[in-house]
N, C-alpha and C. Protein backbone atom coordinates (compact mmCIF):
# COMPACT_ATOMS: atom_id res chain seq x y z
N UNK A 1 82.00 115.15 -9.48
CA UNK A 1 80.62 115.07 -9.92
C UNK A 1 79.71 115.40 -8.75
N UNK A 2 78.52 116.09 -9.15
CA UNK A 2 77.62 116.53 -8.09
C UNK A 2 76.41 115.77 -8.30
N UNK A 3 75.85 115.35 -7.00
CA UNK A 3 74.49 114.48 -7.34
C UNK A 3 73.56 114.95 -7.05
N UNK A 4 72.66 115.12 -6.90
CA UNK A 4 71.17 115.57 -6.52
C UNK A 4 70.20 114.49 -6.63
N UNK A 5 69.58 114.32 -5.38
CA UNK A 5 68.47 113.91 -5.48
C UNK A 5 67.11 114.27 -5.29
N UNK A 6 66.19 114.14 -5.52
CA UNK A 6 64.76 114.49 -5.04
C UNK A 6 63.66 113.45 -5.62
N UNK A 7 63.27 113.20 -4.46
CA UNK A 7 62.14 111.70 -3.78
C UNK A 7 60.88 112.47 -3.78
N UNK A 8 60.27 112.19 -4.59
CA UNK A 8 58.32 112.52 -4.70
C UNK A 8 57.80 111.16 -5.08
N UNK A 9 57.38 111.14 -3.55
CA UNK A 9 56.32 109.50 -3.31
C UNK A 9 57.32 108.14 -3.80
N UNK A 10 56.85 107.84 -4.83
CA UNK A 10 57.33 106.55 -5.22
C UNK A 10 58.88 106.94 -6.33
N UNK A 11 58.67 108.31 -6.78
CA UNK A 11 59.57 108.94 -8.36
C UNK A 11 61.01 109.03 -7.45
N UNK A 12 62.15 108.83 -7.88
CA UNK A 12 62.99 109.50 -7.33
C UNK A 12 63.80 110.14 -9.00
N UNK A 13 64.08 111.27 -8.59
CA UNK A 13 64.78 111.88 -9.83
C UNK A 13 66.22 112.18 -9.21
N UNK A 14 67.54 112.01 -10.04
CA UNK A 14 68.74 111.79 -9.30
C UNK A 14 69.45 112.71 -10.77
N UNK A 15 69.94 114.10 -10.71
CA UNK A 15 70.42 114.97 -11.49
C UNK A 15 71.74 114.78 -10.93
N UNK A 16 72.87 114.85 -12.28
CA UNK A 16 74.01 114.50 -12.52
C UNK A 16 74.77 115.97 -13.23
N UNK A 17 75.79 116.21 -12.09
CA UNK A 17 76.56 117.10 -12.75
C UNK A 17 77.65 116.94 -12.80
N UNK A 18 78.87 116.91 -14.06
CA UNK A 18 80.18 117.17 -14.22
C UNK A 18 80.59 115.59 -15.21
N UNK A 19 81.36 115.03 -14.42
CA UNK A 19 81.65 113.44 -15.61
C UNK A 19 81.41 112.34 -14.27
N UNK A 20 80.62 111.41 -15.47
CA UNK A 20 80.57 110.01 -14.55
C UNK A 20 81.76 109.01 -15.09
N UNK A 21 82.64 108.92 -14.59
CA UNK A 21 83.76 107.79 -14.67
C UNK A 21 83.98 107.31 -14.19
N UNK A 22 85.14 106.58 -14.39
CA UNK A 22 85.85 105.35 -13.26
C UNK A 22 85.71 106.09 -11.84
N UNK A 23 86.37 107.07 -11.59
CA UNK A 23 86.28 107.92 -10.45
C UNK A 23 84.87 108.49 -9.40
N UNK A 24 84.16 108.52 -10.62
CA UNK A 24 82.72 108.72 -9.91
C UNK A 24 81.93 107.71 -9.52
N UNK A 25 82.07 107.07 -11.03
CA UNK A 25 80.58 106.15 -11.07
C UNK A 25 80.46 105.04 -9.47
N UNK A 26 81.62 104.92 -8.70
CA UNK A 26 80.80 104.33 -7.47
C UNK A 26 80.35 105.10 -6.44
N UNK A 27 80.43 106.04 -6.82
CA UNK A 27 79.60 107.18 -5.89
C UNK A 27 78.32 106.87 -6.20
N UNK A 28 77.62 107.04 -7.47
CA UNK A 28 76.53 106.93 -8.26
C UNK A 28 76.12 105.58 -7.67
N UNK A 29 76.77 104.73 -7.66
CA UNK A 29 76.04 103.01 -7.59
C UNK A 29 76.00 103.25 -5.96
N UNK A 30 76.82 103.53 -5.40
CA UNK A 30 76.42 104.27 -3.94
C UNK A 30 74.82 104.27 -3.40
N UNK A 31 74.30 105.65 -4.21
CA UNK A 31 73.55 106.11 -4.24
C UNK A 31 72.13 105.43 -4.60
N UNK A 32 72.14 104.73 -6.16
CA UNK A 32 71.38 104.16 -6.77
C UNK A 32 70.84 102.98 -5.23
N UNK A 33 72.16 101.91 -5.26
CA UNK A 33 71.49 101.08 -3.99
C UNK A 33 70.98 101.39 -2.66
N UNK A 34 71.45 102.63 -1.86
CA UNK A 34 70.52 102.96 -1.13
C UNK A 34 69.36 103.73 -1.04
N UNK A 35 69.31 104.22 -2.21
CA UNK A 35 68.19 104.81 -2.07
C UNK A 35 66.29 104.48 -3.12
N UNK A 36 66.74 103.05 -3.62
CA UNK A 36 65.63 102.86 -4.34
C UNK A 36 64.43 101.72 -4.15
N UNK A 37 64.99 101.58 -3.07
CA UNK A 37 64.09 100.71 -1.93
C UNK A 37 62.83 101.98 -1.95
N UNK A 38 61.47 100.62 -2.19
CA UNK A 38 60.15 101.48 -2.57
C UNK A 38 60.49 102.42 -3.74
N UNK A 39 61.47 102.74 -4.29
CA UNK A 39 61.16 103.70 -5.82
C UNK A 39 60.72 102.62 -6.77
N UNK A 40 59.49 103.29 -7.66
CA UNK A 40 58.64 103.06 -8.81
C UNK A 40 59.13 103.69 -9.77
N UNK A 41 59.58 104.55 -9.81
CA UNK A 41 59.92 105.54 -11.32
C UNK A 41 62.00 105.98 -10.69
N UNK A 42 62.28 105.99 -11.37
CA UNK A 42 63.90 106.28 -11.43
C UNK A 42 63.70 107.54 -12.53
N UNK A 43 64.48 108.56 -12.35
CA UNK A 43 64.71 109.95 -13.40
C UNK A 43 65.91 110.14 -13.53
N UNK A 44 66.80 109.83 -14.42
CA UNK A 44 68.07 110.46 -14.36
C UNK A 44 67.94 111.59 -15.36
N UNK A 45 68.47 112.77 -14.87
CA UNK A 45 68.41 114.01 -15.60
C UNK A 45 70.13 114.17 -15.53
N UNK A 46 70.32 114.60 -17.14
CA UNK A 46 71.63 114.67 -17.57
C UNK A 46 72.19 115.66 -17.64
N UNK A 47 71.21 116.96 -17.76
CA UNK A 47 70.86 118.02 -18.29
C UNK A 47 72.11 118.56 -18.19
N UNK A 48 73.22 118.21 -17.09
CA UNK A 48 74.03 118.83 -16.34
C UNK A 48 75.79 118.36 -16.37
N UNK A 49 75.18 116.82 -16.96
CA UNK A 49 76.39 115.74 -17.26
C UNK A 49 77.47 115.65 -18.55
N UNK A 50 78.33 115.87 -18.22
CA UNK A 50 79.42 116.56 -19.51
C UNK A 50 79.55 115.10 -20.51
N UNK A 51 80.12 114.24 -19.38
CA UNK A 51 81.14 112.95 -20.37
C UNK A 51 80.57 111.80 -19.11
N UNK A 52 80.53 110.69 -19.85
CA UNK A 52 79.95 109.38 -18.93
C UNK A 52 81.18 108.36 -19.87
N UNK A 53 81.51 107.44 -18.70
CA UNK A 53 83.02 106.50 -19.67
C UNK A 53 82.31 104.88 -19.41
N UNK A 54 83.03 103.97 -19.64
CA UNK A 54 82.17 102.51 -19.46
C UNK A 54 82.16 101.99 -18.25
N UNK A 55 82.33 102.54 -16.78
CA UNK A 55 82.03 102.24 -15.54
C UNK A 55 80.69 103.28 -15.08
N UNK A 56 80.39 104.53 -15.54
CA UNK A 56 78.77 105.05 -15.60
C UNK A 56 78.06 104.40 -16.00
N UNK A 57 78.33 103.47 -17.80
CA UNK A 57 77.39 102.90 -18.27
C UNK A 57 76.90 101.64 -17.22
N UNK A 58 78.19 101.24 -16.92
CA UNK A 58 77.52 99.83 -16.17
C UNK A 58 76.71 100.20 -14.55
N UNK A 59 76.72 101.68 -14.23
CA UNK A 59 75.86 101.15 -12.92
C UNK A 59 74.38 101.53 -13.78
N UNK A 60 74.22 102.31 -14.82
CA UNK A 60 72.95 102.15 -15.55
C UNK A 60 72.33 101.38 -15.41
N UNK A 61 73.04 100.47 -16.19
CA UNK A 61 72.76 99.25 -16.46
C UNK A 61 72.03 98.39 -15.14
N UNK A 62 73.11 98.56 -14.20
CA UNK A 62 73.14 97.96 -13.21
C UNK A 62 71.53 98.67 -12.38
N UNK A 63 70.84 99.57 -12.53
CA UNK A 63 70.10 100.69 -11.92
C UNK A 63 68.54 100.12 -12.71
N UNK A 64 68.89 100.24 -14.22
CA UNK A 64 68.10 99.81 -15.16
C UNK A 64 67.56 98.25 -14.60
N UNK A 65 68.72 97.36 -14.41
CA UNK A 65 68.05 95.86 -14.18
C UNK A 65 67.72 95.79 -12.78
N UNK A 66 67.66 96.65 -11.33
CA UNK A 66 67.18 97.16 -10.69
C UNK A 66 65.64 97.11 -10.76
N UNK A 67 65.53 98.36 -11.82
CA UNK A 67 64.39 98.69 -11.80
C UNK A 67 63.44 98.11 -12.53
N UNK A 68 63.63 97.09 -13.07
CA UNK A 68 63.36 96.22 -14.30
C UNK A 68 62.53 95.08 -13.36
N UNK A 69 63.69 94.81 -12.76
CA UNK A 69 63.30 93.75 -11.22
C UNK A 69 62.15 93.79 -10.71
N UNK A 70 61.82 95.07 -10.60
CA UNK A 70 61.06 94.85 -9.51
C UNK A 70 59.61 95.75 -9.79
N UNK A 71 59.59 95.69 -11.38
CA UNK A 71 58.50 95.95 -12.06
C UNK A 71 58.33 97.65 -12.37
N UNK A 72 59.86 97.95 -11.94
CA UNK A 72 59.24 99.56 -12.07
C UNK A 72 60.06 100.25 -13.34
N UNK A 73 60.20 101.43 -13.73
CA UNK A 73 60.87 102.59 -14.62
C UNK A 73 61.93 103.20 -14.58
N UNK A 74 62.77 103.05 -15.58
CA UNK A 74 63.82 104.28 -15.18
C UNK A 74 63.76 104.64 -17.15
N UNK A 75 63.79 106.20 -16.85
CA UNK A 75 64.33 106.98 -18.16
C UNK A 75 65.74 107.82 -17.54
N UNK A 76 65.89 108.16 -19.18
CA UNK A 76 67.29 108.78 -18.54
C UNK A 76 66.61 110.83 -19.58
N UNK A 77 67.06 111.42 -19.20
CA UNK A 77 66.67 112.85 -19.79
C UNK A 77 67.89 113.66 -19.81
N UNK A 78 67.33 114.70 -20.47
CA UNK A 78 68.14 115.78 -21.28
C UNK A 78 69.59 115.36 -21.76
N UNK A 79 70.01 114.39 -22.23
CA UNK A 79 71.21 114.04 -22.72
C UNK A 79 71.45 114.66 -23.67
N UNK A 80 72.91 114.98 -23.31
CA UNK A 80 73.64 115.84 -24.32
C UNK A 80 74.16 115.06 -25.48
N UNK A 81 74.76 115.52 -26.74
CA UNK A 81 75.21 115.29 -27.80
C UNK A 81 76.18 114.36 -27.80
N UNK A 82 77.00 114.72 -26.39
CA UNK A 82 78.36 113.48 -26.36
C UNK A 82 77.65 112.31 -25.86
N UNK A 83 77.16 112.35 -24.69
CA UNK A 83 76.72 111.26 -24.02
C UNK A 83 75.74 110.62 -24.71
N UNK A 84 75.02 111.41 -25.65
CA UNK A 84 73.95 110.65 -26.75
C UNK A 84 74.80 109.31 -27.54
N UNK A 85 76.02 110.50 -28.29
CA UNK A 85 76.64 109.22 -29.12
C UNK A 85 77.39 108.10 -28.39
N UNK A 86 77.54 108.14 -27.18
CA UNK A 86 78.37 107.43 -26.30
C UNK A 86 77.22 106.27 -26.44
N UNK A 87 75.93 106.49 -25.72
CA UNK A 87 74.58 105.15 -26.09
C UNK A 87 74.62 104.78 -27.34
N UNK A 88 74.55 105.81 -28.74
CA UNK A 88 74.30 105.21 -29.94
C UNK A 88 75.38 104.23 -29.96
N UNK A 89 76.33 104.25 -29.98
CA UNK A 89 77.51 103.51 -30.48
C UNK A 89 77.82 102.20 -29.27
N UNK A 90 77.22 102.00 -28.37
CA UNK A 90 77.24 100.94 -27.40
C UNK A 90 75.90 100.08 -27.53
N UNK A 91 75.27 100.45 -27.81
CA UNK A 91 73.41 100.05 -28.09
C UNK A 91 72.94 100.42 -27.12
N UNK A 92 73.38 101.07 -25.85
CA UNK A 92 72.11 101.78 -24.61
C UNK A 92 70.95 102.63 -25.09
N UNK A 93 71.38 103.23 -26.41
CA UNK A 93 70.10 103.61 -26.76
C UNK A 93 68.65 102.98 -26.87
N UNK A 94 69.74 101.30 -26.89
CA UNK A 94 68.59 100.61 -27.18
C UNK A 94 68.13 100.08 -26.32
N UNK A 95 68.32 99.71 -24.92
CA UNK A 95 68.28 99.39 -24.20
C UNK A 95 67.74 100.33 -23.03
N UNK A 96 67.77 101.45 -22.99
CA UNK A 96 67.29 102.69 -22.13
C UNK A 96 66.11 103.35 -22.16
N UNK A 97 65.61 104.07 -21.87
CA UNK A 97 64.26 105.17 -22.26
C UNK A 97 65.18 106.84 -22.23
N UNK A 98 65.55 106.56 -23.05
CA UNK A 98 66.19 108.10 -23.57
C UNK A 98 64.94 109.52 -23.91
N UNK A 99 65.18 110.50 -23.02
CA UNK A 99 63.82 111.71 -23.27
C UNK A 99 64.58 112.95 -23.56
């Protein structure tokens, strides 16, 4: 999986390419904890993200109550068709800001 980030002011937007799994996702939580000290807005862009398994969902989660904490935002964007039904069928849909 490839990560990208890019930090404007308070936004950080963090683009996801290939699968977030067991294998990745602590790369991702990696990432999420060092770098969101002072972030206000969280962006995850999916646009790029094939398959996410139930260790992606939980640093979400984990990113989400983060950002929840400490009064600020996270959406998640361009989700694809798999990873859509992967939220419908867990309730993250309901729980997320899906764009």
């Amino acid at each position: 999986m490839n990560i990208t980030k890019n930090l404007n002011g308070t936004s950080l937007e963090i683009a996801l390419e290939g699968r977030l799994d067991t294998v990745t996702a602590p790369e991702l939580e990696d990432v999420v904890k060092r770098e969101l000290d002072g972030v206000n807005a969280l962006v995850m862009d999916f646009s790029k993200l094939d398959y996410i398994s139930s260790a992606g969902l939980r640093v979400l989660l984990s990113a989400h109550k983060i950002m929840a904490g400490k009064g600020g935002e996270m959406k998640v964007t361009n989700v694809n068709e798999i990873v859509r039904e992967v939220f419908e069928v867990t309730g993250f849909e309901d729980i997320l800001t899906i764009e």
